[in-house]
PDB file of N, CA and C in Angstrom:
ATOM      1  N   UNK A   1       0.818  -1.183   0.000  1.00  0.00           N
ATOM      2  CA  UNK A   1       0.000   0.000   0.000  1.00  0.00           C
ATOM      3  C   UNK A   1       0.872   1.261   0.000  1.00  0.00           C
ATOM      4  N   UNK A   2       2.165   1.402   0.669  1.00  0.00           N
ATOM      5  CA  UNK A   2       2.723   2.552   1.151  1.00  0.00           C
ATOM      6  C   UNK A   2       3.452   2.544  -0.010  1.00  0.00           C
ATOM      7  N   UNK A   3       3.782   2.040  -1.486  1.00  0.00           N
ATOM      8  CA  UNK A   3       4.711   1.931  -2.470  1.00  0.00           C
ATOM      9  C   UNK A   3       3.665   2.209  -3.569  1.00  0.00           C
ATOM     10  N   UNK A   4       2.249   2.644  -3.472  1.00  0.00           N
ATOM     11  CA  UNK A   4       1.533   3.129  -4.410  1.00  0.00           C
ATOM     12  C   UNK A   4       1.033   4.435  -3.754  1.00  0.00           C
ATOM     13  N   UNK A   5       1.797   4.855  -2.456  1.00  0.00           N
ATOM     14  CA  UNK A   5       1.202   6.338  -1.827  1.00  0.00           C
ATOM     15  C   UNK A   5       1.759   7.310  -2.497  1.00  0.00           C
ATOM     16  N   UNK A   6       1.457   8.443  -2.947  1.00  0.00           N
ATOM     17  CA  UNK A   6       2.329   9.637  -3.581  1.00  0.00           C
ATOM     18  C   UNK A   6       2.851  10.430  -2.519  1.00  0.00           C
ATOM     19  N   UNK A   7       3.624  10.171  -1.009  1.00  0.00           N
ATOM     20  CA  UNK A   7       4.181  10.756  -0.213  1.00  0.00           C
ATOM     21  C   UNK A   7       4.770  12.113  -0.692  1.00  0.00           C
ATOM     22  N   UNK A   8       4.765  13.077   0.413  1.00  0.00           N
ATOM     23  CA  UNK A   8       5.420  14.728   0.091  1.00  0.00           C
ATOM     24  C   UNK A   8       6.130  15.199   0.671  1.00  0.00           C
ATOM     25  N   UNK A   9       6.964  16.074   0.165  1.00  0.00           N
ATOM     26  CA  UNK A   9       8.279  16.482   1.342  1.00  0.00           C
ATOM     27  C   UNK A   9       7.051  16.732   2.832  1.00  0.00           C
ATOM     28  N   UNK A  10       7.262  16.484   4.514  1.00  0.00           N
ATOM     29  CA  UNK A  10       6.481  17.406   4.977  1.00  0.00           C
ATOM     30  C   UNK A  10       7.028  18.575   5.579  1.00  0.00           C
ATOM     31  N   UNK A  11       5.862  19.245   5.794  1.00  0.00           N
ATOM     32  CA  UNK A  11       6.260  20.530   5.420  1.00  0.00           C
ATOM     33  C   UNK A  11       6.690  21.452   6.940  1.00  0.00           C
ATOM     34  N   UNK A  12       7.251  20.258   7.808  1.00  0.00           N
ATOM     35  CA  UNK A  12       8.295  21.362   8.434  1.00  0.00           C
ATOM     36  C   UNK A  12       9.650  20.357   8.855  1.00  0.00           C
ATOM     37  N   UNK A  13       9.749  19.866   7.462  1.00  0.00           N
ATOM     38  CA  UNK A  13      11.035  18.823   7.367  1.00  0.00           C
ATOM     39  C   UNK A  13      12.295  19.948   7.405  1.00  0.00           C
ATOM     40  N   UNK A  14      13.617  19.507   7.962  1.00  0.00           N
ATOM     41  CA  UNK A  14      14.629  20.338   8.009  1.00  0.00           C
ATOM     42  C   UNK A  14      15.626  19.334   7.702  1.00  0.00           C
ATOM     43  N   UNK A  15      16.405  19.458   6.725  1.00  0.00           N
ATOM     44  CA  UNK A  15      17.855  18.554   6.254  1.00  0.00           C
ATOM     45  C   UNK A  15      19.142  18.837   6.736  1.00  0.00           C
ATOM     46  N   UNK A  16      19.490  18.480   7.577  1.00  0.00           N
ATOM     47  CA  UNK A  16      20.884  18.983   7.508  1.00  0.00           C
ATOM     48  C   UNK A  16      22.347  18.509   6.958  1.00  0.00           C
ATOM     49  N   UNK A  17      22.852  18.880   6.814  1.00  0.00           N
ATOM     50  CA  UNK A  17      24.142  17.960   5.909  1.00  0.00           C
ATOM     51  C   UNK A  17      25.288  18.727   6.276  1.00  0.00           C
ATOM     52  N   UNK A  18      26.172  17.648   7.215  1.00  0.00           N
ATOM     53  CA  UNK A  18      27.611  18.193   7.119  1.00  0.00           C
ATOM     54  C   UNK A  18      28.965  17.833   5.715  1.00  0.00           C
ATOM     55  N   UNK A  19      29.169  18.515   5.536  1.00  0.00           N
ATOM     56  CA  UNK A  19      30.338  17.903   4.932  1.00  0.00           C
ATOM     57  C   UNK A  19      31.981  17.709   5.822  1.00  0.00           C
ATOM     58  N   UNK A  20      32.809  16.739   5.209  1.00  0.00           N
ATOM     59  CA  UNK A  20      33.729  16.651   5.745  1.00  0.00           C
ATOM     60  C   UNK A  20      34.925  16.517   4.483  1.00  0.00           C
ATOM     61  N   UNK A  21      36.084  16.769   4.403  1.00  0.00           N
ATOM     62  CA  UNK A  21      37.157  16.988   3.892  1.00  0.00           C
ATOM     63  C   UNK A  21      37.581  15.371   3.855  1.00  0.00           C
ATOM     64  N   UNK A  22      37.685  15.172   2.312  1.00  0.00           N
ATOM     65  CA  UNK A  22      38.041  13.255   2.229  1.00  0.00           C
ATOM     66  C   UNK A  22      38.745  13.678   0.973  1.00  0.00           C
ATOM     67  N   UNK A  23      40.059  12.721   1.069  1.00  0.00           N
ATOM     68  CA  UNK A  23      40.818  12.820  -0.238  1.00  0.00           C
ATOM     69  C   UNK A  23      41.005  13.880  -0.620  1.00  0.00           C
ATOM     70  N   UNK A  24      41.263  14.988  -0.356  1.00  0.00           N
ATOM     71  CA  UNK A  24      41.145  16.429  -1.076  1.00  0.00           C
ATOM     72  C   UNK A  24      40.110  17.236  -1.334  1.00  0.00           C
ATOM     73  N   UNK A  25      38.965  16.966  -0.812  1.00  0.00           N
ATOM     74  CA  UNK A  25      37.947  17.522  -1.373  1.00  0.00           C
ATOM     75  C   UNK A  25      36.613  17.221  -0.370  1.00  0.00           C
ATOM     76  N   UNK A  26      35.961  17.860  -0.326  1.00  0.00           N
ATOM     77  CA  UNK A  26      34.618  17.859   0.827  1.00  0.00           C
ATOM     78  C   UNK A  26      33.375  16.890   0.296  1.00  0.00           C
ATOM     79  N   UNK A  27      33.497  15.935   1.051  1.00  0.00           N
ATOM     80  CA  UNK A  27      32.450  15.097   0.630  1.00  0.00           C
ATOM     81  C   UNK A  27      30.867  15.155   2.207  1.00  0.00           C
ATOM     82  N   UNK A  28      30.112  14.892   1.306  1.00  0.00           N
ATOM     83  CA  UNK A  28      28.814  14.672   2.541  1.00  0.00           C
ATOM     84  C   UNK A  28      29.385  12.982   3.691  1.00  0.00           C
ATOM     85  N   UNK A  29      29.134  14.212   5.148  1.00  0.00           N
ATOM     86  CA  UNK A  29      29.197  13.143   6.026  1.00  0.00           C
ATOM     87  C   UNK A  29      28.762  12.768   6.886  1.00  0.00           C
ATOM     88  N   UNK A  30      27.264  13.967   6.840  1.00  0.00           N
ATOM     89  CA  UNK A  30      26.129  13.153   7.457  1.00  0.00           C
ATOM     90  C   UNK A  30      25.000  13.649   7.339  1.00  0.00           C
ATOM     91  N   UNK A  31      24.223  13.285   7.135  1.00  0.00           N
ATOM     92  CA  UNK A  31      22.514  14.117   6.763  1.00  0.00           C
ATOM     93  C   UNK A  31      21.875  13.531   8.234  1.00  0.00           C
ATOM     94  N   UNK A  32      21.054  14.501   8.254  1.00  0.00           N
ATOM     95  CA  UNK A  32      19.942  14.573   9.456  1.00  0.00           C
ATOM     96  C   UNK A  32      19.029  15.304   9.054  1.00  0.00           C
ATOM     97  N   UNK A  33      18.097  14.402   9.407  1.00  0.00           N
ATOM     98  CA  UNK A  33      16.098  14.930   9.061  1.00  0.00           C
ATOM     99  C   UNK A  33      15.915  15.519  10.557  1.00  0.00           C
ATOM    100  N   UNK A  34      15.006  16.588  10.536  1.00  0.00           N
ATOM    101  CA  UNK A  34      14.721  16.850  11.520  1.00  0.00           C
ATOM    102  C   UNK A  34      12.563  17.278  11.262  1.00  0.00           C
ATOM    103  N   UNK A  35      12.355  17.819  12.454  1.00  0.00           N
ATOM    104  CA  UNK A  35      10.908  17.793  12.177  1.00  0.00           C
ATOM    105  C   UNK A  35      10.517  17.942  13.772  1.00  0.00           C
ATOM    106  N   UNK A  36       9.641  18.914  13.722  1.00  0.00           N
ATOM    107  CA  UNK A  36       8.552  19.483  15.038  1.00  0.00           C
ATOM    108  C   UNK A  36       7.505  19.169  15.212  1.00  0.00           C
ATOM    109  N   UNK A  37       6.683  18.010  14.037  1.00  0.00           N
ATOM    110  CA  UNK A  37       5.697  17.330  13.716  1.00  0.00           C
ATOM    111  C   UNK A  37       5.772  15.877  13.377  1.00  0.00           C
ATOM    112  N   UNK A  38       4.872  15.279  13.497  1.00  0.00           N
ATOM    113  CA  UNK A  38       3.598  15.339  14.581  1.00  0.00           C
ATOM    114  C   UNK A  38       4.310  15.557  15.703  1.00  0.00           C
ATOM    115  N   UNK A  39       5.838  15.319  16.609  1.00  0.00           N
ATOM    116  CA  UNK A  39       6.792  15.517  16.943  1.00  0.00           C
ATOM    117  C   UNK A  39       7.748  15.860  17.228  1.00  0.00           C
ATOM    118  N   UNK A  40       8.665  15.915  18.243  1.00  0.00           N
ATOM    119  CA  UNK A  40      10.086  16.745  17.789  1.00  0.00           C
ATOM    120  C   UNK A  40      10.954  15.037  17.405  1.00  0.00           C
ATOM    121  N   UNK A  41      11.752  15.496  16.123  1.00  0.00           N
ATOM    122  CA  UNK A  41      12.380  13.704  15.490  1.00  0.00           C
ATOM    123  C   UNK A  41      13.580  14.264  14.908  1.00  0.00           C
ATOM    124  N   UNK A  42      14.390  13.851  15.320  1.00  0.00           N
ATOM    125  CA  UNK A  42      15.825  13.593  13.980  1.00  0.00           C
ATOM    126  C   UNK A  42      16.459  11.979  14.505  1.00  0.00           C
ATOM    127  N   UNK A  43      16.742  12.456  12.952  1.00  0.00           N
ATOM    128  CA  UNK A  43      17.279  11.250  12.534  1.00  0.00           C
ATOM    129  C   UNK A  43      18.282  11.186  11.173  1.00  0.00           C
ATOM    130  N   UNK A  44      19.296  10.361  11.755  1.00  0.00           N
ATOM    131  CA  UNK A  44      20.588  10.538  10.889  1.00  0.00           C
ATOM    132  C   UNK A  44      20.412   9.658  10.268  1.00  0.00           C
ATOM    133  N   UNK A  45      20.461   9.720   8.234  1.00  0.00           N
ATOM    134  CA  UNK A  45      20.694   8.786   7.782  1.00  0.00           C
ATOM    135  C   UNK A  45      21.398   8.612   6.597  1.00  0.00           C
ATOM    136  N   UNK A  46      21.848   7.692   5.790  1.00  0.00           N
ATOM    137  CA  UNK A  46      22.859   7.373   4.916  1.00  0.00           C
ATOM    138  C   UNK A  46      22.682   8.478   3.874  1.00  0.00           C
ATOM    139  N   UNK A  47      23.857   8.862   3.798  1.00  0.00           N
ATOM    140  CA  UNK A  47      24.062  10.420   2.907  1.00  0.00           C
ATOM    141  C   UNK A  47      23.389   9.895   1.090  1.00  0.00           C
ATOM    142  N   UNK A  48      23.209   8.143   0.584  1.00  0.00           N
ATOM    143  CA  UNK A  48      22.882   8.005  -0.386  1.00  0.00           C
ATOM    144  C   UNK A  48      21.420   7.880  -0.503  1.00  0.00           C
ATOM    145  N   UNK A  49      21.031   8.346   0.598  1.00  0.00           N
ATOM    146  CA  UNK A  49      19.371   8.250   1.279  1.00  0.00           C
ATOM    147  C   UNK A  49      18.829   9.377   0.524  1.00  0.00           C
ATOM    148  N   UNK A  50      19.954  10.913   1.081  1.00  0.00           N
ATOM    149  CA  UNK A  50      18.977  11.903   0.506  1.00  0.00           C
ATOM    150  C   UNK A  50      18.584  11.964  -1.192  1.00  0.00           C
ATOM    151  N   UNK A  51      19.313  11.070  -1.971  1.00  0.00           N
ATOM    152  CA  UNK A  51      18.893  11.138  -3.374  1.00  0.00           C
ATOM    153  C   UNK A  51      17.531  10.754  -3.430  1.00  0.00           C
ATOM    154  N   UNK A  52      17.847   9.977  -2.346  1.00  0.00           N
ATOM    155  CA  UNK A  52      16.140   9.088  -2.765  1.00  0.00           C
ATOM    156  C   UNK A  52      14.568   9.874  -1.984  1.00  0.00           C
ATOM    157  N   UNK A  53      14.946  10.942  -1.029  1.00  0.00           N
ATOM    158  CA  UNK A  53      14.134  11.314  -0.446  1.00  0.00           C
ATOM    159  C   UNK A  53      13.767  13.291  -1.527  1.00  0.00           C
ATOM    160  N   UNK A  54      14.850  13.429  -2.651  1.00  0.00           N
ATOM    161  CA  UNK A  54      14.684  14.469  -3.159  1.00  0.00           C
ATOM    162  C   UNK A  54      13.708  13.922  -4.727  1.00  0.00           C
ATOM    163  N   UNK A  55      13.225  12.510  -4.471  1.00  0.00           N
ATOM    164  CA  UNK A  55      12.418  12.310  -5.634  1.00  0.00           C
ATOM    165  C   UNK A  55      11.095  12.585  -5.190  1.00  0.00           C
ATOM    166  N   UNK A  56      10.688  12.815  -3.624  1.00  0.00           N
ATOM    167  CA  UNK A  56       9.472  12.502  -3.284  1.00  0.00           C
ATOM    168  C   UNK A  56       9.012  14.201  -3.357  1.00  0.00           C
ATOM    169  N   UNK A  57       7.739  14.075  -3.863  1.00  0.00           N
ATOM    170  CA  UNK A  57       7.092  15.359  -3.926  1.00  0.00           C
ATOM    171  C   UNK A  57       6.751  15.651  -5.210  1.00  0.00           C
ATOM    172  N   UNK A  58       6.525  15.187  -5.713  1.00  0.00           N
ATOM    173  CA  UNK A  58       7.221  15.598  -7.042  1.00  0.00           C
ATOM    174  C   UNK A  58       5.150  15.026  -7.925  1.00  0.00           C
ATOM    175  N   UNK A  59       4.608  14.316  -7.176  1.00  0.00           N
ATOM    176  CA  UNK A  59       3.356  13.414  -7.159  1.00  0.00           C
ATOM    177  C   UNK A  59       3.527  12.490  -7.609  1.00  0.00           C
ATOM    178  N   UNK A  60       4.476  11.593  -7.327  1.00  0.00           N
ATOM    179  CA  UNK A  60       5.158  10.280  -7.831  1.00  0.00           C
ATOM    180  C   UNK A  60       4.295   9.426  -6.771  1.00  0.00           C
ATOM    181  N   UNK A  61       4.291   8.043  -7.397  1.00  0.00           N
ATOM    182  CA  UNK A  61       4.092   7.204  -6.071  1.00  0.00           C
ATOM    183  C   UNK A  61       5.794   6.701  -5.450  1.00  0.00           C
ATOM    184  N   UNK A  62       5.729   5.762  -4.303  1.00  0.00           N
ATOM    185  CA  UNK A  62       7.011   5.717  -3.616  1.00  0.00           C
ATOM    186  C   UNK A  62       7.990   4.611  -4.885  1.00  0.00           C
ATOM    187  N   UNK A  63       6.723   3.836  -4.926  1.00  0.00           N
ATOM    188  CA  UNK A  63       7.087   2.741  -6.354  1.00  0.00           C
ATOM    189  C   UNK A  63       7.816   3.541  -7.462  1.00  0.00           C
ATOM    190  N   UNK A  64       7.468   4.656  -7.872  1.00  0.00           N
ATOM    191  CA  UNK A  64       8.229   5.173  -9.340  1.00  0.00           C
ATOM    192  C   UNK A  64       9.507   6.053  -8.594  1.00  0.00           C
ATOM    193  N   UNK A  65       9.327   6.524  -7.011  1.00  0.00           N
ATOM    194  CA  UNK A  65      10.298   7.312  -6.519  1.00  0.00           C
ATOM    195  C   UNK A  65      11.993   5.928  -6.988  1.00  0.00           C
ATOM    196  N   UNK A  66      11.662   4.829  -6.075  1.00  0.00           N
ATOM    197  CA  UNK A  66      12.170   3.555  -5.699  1.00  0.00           C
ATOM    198  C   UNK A  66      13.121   3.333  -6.982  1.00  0.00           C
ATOM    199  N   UNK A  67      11.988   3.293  -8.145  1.00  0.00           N
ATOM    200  CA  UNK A  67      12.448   2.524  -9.641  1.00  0.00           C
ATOM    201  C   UNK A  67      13.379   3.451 -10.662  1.00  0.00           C
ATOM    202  N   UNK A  68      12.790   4.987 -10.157  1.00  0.00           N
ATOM    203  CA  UNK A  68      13.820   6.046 -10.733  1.00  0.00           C
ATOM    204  C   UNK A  68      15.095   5.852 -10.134  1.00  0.00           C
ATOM    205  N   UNK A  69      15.346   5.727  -9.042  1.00  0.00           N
ATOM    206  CA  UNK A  69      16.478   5.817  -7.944  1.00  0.00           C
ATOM    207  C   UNK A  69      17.552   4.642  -8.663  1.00  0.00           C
ATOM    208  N   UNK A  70      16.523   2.977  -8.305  1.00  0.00           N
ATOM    209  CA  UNK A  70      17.293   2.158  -8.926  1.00  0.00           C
ATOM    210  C   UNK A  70      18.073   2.140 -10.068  1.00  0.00           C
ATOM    211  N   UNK A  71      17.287   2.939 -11.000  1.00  0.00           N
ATOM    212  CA  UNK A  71      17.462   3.036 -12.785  1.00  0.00           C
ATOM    213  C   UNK A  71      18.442   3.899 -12.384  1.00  0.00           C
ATOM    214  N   UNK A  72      18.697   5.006 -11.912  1.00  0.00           N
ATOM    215  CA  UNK A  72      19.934   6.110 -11.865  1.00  0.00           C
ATOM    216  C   UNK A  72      21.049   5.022 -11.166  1.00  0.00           C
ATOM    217  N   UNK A  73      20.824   3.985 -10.317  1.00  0.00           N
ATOM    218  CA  UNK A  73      22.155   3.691  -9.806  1.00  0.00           C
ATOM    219  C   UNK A  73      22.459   4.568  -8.605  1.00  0.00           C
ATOM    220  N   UNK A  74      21.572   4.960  -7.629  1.00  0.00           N
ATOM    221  CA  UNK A  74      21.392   5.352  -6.423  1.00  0.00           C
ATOM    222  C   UNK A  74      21.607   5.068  -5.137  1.00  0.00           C
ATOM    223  N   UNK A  75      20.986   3.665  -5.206  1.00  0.00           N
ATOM    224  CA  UNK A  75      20.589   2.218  -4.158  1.00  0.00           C
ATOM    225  C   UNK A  75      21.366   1.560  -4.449  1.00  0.00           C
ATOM    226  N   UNK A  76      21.734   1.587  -2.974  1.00  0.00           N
ATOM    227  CA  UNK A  76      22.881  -0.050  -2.994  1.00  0.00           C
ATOM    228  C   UNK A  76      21.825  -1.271  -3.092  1.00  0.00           C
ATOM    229  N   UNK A  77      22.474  -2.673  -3.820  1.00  0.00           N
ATOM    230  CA  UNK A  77      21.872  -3.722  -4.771  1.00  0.00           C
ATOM    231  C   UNK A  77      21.169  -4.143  -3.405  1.00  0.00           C
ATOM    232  N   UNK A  78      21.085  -4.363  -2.412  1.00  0.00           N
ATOM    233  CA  UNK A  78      20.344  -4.956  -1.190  1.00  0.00           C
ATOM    234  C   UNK A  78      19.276  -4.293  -1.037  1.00  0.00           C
ATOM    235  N   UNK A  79      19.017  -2.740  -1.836  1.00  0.00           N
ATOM    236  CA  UNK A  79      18.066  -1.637  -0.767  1.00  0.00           C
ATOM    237  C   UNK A  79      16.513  -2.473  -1.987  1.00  0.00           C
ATOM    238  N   UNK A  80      15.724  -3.234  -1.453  1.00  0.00           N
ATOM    239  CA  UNK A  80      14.747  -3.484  -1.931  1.00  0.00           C
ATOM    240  C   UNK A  80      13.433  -2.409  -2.560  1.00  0.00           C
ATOM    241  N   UNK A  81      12.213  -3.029  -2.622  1.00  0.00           N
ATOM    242  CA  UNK A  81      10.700  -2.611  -2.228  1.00  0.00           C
ATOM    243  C   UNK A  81      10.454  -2.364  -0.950  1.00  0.00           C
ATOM    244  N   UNK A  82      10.463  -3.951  -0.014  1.00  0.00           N
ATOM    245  CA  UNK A  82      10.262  -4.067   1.037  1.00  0.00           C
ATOM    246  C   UNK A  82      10.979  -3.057   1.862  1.00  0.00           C
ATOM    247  N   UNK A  83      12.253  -2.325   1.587  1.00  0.00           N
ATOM    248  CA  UNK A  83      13.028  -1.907   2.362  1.00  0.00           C
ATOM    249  C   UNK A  83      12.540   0.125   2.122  1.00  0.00           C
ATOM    250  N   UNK A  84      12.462   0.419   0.622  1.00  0.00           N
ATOM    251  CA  UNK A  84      11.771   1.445   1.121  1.00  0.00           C
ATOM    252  C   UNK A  84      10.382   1.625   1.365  1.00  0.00           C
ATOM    253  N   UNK A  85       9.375   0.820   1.291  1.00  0.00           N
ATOM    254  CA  UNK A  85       8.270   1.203   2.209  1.00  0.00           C
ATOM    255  C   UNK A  85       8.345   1.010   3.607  1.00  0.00           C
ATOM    256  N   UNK A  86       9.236   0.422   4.271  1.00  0.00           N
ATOM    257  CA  UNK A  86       9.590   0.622   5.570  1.00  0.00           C
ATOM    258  C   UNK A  86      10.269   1.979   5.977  1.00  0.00           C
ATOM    259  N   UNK A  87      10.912   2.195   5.015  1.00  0.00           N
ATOM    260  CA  UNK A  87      11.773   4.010   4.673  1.00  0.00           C
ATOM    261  C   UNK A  87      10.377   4.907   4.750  1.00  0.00           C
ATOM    262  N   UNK A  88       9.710   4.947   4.134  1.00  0.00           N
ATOM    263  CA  UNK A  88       8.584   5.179   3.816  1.00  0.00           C
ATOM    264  C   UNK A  88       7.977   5.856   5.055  1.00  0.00           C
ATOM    265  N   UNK A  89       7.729   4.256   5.663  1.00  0.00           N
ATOM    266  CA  UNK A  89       6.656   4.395   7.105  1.00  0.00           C
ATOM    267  C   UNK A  89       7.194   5.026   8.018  1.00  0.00           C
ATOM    268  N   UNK A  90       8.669   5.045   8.338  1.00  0.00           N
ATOM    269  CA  UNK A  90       9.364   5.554   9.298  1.00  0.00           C
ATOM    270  C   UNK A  90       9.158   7.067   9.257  1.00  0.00           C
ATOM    271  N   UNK A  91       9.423   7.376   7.633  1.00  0.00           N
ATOM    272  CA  UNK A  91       9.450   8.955   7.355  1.00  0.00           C
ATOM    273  C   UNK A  91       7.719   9.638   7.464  1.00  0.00           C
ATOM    274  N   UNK A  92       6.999   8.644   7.276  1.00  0.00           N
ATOM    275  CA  UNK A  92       5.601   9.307   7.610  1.00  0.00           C
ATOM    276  C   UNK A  92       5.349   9.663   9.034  1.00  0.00           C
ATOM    277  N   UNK A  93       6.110   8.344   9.917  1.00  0.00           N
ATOM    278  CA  UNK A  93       5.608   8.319  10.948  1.00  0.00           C
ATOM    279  C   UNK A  93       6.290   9.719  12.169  1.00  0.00           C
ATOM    280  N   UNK A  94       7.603  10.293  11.899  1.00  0.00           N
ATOM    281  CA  UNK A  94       8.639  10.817  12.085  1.00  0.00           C
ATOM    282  C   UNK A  94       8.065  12.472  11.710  1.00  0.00           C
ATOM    283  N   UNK A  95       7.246  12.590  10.190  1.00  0.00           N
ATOM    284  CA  UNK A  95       7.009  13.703  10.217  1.00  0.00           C
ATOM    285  C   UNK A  95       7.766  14.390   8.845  1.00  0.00           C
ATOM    286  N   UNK A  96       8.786  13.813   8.483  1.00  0.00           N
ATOM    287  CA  UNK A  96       9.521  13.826   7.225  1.00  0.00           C
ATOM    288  C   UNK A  96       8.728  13.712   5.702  1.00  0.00           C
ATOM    289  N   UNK A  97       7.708  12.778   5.427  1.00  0.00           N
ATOM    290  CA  UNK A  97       6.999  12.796   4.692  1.00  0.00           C
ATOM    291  C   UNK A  97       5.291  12.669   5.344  1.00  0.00           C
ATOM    292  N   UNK A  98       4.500  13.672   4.016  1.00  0.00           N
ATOM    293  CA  UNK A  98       3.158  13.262   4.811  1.00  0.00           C
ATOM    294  C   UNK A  98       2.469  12.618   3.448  1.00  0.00           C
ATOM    295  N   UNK A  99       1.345  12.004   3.775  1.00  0.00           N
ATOM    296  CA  UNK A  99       0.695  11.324   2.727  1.00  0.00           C
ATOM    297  C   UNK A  99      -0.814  12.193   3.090  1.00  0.00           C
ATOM    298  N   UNK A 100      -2.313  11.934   2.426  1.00  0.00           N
ATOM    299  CA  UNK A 100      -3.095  12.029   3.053  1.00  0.00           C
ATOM    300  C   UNK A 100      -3.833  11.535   3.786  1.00  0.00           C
ATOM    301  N   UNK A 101      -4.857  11.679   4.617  1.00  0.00           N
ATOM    302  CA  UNK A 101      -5.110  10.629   5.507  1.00  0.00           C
ATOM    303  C   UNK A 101      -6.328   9.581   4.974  1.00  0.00           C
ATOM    304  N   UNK A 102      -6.960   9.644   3.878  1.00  0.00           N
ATOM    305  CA  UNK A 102      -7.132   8.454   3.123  1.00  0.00           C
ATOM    306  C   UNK A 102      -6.175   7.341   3.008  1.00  0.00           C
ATOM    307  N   UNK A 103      -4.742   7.776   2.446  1.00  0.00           N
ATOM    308  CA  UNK A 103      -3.997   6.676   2.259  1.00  0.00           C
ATOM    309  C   UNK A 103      -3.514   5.753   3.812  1.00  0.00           C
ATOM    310  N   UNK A 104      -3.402   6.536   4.860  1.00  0.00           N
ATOM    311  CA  UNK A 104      -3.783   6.024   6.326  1.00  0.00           C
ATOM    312  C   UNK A 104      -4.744   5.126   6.700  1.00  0.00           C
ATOM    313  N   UNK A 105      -5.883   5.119   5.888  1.00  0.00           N
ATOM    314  CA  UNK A 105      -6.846   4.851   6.674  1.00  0.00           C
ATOM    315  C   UNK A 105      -6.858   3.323   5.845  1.00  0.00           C
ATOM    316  N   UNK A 106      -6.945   3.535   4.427  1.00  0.00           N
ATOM    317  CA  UNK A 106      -7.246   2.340   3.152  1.00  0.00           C
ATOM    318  C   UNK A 106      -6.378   1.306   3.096  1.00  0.00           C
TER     319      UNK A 106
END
């Protein structure tokens, strides 16, 4: 169900991203979601995450977010379906993405 939701940035999501100095040059070395809704939430996660969380919004479902990502070569070969609608639920539940509350309920 949560891989045919059209999830949206929500809208008092905050990104943060440090960079750090690798090999000569400043690479990302850590992203953190943050959010005051429904909650106060952060949460640090894999810097190859945020590619996949800058497809959502866009009125995609999570399924075409997932399959674009894969097709670019985004996702490491383990990161499934199963694995982002659990991405998914976490980020709904956290405050990071909102869906509407039809797709909650159905």
């Amino acid at each position: 169900m949560l891989l045919d939701a059209r999830p949206r940035l929500g809208s008092r999501l905050r990104v943060k991203v440090t960079h750090v100095p690798q090999e000569g040059s400043l690479r990302v070395g850590e992203v953190v979601l943050e959010s005051d809704r429904p909650f106060r939430a952060a949460t640090t996660i894999e810097p190859w995450m945020l590619a996949l969380l800058r497809g959502f919004g866009h009125g995609r479902t999570a399924r075409e977010v997932y399959d674009a990502a894969r097709g670019a070569g985004q996702l490491p070969d383990a990161f499934g379906p199963e694995d982002v609608a659990t991405l998914v639920a976490m980020m709904i539940e956290r405050g990071y993405l909102e869906v509407d509350d039809l797709v909650l309920e159905g």
